[in-house]
C-alpha atoms as a PDB file:
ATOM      1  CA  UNK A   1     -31.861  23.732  13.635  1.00  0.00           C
ATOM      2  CA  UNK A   2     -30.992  23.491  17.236  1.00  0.00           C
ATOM      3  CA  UNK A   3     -31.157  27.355  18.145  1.00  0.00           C
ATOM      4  CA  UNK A   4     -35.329  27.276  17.005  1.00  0.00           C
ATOM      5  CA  UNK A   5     -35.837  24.222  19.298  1.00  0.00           C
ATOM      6  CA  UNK A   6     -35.132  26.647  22.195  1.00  0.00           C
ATOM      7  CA  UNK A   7     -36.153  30.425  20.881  1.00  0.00           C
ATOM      8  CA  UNK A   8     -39.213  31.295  19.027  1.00  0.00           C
ATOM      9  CA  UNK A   9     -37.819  34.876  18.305  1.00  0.00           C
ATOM     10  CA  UNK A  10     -36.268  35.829  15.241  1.00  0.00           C
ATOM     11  CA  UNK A  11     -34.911  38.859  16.461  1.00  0.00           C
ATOM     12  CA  UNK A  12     -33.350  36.780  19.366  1.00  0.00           C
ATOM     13  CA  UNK A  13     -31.872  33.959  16.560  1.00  0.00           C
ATOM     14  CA  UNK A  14     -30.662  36.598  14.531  1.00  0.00           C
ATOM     15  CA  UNK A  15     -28.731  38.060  17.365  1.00  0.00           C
ATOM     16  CA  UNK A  16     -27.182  34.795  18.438  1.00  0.00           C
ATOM     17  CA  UNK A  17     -26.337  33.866  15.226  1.00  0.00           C
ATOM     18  CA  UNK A  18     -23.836  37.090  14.613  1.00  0.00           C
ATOM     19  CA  UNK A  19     -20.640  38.376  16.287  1.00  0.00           C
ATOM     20  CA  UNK A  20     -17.423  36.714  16.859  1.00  0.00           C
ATOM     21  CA  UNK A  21     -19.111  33.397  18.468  1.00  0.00           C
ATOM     22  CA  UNK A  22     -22.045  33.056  16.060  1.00  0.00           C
ATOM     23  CA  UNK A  23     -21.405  30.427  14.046  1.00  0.00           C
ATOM     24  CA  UNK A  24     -20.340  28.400  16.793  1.00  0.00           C
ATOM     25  CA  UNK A  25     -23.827  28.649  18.967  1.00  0.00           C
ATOM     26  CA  UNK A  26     -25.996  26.330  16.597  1.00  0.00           C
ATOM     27  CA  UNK A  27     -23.865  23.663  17.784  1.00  0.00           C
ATOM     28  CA  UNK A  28     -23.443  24.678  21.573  1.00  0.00           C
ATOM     29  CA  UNK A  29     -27.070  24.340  21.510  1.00  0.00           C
ATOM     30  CA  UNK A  30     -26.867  21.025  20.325  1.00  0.00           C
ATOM     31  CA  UNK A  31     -24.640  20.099  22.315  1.00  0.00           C
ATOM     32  CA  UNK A  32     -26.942  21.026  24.963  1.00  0.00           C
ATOM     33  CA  UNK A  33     -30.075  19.314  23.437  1.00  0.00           C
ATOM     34  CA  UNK A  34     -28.052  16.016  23.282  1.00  0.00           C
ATOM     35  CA  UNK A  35     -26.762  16.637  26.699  1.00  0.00           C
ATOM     36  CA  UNK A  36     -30.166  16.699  27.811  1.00  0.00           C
ATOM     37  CA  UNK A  37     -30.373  19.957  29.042  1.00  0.00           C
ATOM     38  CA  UNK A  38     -33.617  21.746  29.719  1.00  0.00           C
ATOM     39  CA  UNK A  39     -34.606  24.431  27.355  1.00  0.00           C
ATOM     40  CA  UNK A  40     -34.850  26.607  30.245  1.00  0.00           C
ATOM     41  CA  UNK A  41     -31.595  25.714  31.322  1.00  0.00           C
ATOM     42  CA  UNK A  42     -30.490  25.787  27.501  1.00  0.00           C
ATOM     43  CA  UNK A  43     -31.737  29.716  27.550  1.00  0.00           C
ATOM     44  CA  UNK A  44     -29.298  30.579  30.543  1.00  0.00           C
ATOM     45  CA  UNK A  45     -26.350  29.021  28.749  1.00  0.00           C
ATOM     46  CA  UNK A  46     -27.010  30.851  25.617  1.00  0.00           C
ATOM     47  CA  UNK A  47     -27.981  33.919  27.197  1.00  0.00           C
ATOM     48  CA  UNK A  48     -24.669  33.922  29.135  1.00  0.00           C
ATOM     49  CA  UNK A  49     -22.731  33.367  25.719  1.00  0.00           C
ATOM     50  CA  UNK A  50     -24.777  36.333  24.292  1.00  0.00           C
ATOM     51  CA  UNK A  51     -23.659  38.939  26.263  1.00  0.00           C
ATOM     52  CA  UNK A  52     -19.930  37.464  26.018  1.00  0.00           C
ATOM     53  CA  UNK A  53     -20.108  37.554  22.081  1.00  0.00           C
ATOM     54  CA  UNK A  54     -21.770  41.262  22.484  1.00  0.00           C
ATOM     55  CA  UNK A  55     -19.170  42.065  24.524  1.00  0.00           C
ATOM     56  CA  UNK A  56     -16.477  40.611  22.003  1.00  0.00           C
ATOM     57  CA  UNK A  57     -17.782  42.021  19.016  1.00  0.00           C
ATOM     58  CA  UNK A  58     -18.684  45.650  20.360  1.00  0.00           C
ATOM     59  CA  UNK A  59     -16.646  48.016  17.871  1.00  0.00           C
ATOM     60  CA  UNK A  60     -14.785  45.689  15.847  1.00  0.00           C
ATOM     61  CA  UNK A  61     -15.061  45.649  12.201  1.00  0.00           C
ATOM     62  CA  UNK A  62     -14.555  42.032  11.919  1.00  0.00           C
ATOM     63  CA  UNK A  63     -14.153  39.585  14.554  1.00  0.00           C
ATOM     64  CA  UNK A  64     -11.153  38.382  16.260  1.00  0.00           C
ATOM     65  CA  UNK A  65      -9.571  35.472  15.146  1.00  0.00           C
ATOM     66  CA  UNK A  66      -8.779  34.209  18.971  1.00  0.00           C
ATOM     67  CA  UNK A  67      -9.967  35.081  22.473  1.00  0.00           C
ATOM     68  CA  UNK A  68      -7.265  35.957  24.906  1.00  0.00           C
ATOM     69  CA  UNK A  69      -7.456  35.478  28.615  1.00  0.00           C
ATOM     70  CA  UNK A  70      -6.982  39.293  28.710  1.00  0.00           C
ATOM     71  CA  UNK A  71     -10.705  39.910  26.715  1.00  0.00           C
ATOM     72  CA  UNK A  72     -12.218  36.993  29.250  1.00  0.00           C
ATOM     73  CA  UNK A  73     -10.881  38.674  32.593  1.00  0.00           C
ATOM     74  CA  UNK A  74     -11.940  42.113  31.551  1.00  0.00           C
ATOM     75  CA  UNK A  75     -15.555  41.235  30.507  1.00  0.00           C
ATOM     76  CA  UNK A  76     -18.625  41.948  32.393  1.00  0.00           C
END
């Protein structure tokens, strides 16, 4: 899998692979890794995405089905 070719941390996997964005990560990542990215690089992307699928999923039962400009301009 892509995601373990950049984190060693299951805690840090597992909390990638949840929320509203999870399931699309594994293959931003390898997008990345075919890009050529560096992993370092690779952790900033993915890091950045984190905190926006956090963000998304915060107090929601189940995910939203879309992302509206509204969610993107109010995020943090």
């Amino acid at each position: 899998m892509a995601l373990e070719q950049v984190f060693d941390c299951q805690r840090t996997l597992s909390r990638l692979r949840t929320g509203p964005l999870g399931k699309l990560l594994e293959g931003f990542c390898l997008w990345l890794l075919v890009g050529g990215f560096t992993r370092g690089c690779i952790r900033t992307h993915l890091s950045n995405v984190s905190h926006l699928n956090e963000y998304l999923g915060r107090g929601m039962a189940r995910p939203r089905a879309m992302v509206t400009a509204y969610a993107l301009t109010v995020f943090r």
